[in-house]
PDB file of N, CA and C in Angstrom:
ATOM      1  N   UNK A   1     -26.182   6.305 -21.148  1.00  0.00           N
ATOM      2  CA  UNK A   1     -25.166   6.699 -22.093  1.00  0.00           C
ATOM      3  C   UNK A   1     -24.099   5.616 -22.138  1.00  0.00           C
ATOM      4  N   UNK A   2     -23.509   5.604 -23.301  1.00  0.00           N
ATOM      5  CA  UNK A   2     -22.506   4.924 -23.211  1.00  0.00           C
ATOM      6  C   UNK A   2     -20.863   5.327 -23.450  1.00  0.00           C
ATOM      7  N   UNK A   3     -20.040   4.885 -23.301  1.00  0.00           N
ATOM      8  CA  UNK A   3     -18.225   5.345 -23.275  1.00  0.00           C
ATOM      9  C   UNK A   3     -17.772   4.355 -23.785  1.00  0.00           C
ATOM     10  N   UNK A   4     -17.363   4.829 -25.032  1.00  0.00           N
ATOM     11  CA  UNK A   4     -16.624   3.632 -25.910  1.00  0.00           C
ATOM     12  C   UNK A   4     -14.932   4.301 -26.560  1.00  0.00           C
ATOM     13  N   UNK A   5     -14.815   3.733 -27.457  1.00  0.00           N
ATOM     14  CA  UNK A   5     -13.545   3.931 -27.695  1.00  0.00           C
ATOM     15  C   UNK A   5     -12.885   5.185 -27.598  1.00  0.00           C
ATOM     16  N   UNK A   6     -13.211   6.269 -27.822  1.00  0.00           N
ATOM     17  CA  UNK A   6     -12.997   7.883 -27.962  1.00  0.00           C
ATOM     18  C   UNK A   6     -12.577   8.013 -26.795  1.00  0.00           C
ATOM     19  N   UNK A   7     -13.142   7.901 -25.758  1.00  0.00           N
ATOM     20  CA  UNK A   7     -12.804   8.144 -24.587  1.00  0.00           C
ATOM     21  C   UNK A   7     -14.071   9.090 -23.976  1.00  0.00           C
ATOM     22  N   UNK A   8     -13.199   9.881 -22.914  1.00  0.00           N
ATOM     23  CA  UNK A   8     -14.239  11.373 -22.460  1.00  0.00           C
ATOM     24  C   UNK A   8     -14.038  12.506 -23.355  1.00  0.00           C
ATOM     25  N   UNK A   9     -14.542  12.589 -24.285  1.00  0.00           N
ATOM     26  CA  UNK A   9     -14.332  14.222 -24.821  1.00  0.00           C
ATOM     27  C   UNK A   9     -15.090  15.248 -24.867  1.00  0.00           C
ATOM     28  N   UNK A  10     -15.247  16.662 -25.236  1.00  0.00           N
ATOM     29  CA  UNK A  10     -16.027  17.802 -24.871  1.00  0.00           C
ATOM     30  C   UNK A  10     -17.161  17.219 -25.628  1.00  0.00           C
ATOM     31  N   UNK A  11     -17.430  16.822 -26.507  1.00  0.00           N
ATOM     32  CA  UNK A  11     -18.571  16.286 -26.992  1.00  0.00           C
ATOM     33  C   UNK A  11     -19.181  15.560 -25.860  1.00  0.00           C
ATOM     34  N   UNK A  12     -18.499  14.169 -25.256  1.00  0.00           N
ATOM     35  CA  UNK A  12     -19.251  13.306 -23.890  1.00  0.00           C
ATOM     36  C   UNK A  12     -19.877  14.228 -23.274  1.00  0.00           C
ATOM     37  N   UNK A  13     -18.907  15.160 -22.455  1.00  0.00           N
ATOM     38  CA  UNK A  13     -19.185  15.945 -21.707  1.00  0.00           C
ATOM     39  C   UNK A  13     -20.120  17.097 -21.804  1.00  0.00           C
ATOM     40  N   UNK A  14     -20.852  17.760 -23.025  1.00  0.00           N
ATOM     41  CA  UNK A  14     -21.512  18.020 -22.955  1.00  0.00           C
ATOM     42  C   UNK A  14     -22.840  17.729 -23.243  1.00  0.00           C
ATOM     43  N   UNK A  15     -22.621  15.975 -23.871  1.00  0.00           N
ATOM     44  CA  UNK A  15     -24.028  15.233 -24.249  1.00  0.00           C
ATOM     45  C   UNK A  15     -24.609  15.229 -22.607  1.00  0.00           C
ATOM     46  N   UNK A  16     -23.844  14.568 -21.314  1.00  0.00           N
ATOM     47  CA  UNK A  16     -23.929  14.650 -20.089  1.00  0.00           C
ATOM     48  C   UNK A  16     -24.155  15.907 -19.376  1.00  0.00           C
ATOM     49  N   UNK A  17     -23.790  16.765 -19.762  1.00  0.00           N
ATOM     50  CA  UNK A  17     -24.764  18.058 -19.391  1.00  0.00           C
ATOM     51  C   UNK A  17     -26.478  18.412 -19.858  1.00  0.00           C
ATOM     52  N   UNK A  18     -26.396  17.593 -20.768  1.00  0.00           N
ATOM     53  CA  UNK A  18     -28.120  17.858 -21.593  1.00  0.00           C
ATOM     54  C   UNK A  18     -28.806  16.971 -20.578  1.00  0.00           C
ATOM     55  N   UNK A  19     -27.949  15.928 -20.475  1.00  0.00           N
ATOM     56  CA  UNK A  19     -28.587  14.611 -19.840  1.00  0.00           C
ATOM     57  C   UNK A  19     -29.571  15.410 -18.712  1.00  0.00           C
ATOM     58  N   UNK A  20     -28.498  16.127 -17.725  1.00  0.00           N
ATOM     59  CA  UNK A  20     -28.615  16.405 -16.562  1.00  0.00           C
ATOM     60  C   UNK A  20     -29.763  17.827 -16.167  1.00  0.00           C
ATOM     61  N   UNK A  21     -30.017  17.995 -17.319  1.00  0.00           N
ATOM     62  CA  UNK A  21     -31.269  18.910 -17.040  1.00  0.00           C
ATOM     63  C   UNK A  21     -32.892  18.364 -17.497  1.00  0.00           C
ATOM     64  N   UNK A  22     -32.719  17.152 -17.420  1.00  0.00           N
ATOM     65  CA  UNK A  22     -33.643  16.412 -17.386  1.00  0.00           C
ATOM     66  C   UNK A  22     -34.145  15.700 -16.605  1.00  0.00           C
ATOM     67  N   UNK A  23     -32.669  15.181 -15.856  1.00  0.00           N
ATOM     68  CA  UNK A  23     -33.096  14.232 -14.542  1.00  0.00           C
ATOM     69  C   UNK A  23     -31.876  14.416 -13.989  1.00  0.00           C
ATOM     70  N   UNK A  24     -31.565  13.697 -12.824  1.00  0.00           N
ATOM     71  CA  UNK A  24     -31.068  14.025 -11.538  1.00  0.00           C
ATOM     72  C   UNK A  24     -29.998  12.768 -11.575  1.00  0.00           C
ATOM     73  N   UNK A  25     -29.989  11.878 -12.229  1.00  0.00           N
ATOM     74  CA  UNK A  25     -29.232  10.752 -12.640  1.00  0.00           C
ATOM     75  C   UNK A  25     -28.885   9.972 -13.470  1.00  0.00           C
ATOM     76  N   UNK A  26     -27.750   9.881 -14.305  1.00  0.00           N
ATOM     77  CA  UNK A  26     -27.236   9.255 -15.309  1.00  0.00           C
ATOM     78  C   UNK A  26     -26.116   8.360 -15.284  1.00  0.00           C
ATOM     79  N   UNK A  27     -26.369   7.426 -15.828  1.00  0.00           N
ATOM     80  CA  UNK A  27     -26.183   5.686 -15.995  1.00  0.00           C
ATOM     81  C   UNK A  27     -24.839   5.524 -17.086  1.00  0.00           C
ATOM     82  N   UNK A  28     -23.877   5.393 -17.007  1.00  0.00           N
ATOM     83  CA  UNK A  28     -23.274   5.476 -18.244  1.00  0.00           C
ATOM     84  C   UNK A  28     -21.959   4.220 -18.125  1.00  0.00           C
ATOM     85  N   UNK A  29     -22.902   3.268 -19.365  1.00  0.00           N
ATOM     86  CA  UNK A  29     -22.138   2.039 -19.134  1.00  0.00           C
ATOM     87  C   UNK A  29     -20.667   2.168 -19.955  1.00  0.00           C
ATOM     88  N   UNK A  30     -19.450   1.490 -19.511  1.00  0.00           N
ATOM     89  CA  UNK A  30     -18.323   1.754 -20.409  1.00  0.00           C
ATOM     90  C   UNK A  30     -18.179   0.484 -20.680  1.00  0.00           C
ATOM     91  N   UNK A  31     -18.280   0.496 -22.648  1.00  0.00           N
ATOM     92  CA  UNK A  31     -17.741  -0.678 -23.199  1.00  0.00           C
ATOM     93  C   UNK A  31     -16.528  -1.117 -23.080  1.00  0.00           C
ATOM     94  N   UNK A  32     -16.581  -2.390 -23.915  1.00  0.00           N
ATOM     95  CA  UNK A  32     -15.272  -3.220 -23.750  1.00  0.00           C
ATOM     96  C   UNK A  32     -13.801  -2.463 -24.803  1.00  0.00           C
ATOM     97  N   UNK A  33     -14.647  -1.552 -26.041  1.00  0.00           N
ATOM     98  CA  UNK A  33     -13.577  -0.899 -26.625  1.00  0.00           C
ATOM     99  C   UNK A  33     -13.118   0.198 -25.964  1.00  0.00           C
ATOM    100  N   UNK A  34     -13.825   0.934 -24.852  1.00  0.00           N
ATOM    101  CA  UNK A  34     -13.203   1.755 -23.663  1.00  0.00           C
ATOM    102  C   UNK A  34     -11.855   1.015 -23.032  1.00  0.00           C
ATOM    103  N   UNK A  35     -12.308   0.108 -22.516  1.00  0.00           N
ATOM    104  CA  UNK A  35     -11.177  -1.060 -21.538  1.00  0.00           C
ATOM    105  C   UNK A  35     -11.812  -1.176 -20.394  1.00  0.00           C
ATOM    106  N   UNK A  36     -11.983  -2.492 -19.679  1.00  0.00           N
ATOM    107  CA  UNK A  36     -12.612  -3.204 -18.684  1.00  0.00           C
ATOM    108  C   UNK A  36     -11.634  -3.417 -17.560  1.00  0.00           C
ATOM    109  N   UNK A  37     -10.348  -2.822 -17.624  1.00  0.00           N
ATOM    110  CA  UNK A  37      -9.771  -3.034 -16.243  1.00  0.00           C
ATOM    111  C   UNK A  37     -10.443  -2.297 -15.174  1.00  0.00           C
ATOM    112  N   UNK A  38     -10.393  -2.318 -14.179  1.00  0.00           N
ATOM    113  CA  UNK A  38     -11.053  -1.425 -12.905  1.00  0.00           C
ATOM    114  C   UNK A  38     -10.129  -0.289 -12.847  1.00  0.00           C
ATOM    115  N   UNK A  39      -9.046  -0.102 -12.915  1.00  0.00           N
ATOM    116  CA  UNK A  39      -8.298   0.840 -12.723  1.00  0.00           C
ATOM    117  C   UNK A  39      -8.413   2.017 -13.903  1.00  0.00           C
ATOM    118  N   UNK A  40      -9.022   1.794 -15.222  1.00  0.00           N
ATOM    119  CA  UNK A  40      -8.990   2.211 -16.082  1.00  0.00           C
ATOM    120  C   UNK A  40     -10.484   2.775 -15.929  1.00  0.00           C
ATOM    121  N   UNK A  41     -11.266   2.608 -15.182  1.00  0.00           N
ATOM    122  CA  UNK A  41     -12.931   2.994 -15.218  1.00  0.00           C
ATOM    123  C   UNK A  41     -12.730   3.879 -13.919  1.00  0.00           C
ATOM    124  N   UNK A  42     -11.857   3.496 -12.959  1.00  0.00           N
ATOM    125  CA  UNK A  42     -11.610   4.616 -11.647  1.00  0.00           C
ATOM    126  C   UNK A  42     -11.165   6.317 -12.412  1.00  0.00           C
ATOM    127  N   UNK A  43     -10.335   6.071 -13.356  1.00  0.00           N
ATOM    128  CA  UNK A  43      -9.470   6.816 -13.908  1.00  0.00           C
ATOM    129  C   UNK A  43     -10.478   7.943 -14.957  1.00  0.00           C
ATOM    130  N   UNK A  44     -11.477   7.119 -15.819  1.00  0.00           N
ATOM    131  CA  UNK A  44     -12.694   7.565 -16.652  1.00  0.00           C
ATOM    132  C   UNK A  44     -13.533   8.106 -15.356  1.00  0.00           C
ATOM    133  N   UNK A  45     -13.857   8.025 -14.160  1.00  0.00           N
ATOM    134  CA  UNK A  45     -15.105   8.075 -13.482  1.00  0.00           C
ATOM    135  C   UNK A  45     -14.196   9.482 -12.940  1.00  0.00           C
ATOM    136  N   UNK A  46     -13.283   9.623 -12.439  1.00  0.00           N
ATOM    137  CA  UNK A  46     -12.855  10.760 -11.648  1.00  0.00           C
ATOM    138  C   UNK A  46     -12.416  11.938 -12.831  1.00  0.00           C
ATOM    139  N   UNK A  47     -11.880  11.919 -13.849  1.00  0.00           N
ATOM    140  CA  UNK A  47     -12.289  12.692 -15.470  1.00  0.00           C
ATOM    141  C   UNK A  47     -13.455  13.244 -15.044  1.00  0.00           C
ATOM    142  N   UNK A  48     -14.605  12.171 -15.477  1.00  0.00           N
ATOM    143  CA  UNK A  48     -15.654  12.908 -15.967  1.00  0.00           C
ATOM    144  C   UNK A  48     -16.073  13.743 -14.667  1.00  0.00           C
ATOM    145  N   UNK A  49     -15.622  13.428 -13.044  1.00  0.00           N
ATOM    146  CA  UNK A  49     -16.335  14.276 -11.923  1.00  0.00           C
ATOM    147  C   UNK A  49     -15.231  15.266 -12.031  1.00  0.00           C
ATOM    148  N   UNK A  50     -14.100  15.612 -12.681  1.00  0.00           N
ATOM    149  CA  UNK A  50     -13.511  17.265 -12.610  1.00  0.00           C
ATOM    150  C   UNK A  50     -13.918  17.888 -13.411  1.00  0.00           C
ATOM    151  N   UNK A  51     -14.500  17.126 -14.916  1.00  0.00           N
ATOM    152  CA  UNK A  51     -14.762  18.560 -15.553  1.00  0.00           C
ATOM    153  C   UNK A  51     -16.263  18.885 -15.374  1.00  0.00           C
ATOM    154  N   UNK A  52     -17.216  17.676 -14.589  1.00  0.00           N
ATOM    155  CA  UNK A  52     -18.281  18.316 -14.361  1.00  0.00           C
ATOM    156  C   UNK A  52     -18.456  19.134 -13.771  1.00  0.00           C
ATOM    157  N   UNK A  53     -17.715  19.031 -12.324  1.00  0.00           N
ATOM    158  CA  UNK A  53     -17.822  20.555 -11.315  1.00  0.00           C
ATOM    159  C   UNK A  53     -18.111  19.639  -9.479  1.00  0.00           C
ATOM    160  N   UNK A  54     -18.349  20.632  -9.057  1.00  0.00           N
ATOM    161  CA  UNK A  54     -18.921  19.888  -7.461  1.00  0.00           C
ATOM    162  C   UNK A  54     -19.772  19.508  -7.232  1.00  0.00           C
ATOM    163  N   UNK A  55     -20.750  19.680  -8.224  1.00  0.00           N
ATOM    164  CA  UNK A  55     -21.647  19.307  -7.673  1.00  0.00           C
ATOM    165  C   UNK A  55     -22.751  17.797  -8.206  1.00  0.00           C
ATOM    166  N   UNK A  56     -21.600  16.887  -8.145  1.00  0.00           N
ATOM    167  CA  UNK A  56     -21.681  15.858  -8.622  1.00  0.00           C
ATOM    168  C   UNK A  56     -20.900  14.833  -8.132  1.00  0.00           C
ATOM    169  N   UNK A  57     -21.678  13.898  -7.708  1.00  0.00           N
ATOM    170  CA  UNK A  57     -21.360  12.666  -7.275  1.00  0.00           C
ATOM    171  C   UNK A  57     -21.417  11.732  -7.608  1.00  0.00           C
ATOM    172  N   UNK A  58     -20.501  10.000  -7.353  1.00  0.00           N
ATOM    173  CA  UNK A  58     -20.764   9.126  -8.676  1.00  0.00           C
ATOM    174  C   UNK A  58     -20.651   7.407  -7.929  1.00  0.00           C
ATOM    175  N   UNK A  59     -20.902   6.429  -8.503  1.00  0.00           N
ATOM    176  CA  UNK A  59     -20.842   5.168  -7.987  1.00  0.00           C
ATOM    177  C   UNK A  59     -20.477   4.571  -9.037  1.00  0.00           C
ATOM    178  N   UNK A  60     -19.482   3.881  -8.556  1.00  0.00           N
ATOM    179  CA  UNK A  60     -19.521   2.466  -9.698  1.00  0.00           C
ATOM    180  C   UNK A  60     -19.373   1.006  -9.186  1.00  0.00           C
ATOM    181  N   UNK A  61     -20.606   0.649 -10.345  1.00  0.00           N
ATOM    182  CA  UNK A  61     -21.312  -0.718 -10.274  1.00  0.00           C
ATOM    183  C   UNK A  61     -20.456  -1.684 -11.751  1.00  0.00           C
ATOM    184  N   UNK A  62     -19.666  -2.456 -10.855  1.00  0.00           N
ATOM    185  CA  UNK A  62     -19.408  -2.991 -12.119  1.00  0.00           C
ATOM    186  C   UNK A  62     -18.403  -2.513 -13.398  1.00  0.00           C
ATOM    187  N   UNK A  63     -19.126  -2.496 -14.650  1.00  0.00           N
ATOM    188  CA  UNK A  63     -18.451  -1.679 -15.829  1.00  0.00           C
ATOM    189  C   UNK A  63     -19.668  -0.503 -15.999  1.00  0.00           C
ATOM    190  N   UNK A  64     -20.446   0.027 -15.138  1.00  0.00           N
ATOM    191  CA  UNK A  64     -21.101   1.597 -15.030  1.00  0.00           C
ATOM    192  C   UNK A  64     -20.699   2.174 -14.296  1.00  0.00           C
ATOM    193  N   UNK A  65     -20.579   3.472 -14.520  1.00  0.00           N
ATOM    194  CA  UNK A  65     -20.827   4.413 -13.540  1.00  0.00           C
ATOM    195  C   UNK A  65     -21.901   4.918 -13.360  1.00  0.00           C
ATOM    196  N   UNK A  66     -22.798   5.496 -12.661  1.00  0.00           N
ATOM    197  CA  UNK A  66     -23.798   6.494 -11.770  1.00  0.00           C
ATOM    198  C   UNK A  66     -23.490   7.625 -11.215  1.00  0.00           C
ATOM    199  N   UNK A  67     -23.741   8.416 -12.317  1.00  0.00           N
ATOM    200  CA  UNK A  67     -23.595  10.129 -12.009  1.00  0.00           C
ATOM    201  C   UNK A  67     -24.850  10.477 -11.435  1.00  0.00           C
ATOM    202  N   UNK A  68     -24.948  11.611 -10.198  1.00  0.00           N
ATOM    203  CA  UNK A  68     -26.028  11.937  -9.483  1.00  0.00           C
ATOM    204  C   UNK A  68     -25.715  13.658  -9.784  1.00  0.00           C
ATOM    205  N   UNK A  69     -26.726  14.141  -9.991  1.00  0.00           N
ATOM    206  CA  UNK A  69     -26.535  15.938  -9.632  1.00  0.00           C
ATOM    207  C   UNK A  69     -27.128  16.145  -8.668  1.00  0.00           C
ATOM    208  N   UNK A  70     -26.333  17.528  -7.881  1.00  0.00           N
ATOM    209  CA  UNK A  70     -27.254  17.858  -6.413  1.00  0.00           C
ATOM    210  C   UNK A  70     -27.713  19.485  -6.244  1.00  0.00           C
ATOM    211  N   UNK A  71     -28.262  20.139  -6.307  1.00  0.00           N
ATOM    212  CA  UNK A  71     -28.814  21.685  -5.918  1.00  0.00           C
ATOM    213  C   UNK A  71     -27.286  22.304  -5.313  1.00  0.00           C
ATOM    214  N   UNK A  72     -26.740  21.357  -4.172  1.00  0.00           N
ATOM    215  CA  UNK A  72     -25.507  21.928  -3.828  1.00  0.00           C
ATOM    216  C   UNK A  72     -23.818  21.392  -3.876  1.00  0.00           C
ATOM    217  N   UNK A  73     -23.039  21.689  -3.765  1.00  0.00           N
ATOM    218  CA  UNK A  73     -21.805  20.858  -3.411  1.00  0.00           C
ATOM    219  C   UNK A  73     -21.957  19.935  -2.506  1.00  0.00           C
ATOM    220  N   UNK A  74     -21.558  18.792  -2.853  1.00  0.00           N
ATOM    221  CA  UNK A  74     -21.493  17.308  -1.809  1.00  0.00           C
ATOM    222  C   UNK A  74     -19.771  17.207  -1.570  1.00  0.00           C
ATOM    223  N   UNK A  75     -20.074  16.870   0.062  1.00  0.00           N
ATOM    224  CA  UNK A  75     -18.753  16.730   0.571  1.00  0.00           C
ATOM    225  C   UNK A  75     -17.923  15.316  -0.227  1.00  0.00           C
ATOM    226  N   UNK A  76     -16.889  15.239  -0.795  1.00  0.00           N
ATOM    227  CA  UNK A  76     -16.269  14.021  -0.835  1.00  0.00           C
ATOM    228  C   UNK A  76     -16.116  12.953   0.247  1.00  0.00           C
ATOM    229  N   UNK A  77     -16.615  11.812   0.558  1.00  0.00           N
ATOM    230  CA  UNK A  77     -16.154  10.788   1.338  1.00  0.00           C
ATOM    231  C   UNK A  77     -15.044   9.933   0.845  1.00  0.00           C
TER     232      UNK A  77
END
């Protein structure tokens, strides 16, 4: 998926719910009309993990993030 200018909205958020009953991990690169600072993709990545719920965990590589779903709540590290 991708995150471009709009931002996160209930639309993102529930294209990323379809995602997630398909597979167990989703890739979602943020363009340059999003914004490429790091602080600004920390800010998009922790968004999209409150309104998903707990049971979701995430990495970021770069200008992606890596959303994982899990059967249960994962502890925060």
């Amino acid at each position: 998926m991708q995150l471009g200018k709009n931002g996160i909205t209930d639309n993102f958020i529930e294209n990323l719910k379809k995602c997630f009953q398909t597979s167990d991990s989703v890739r979602i690169s943020v363009l340059q009309s999003a914004g490429h600072e790091r602080e600004t993709i920390k800010k998009y990545n922790e968004e999209i993990l409150t309104r998903l719920g707990e049971n979701y965990t995430s990495k970021l590589i770069g200008f992606k993030i890596i959303l994982r779903k899990w059967r249960k709540a994962r502890n925060k590290i």
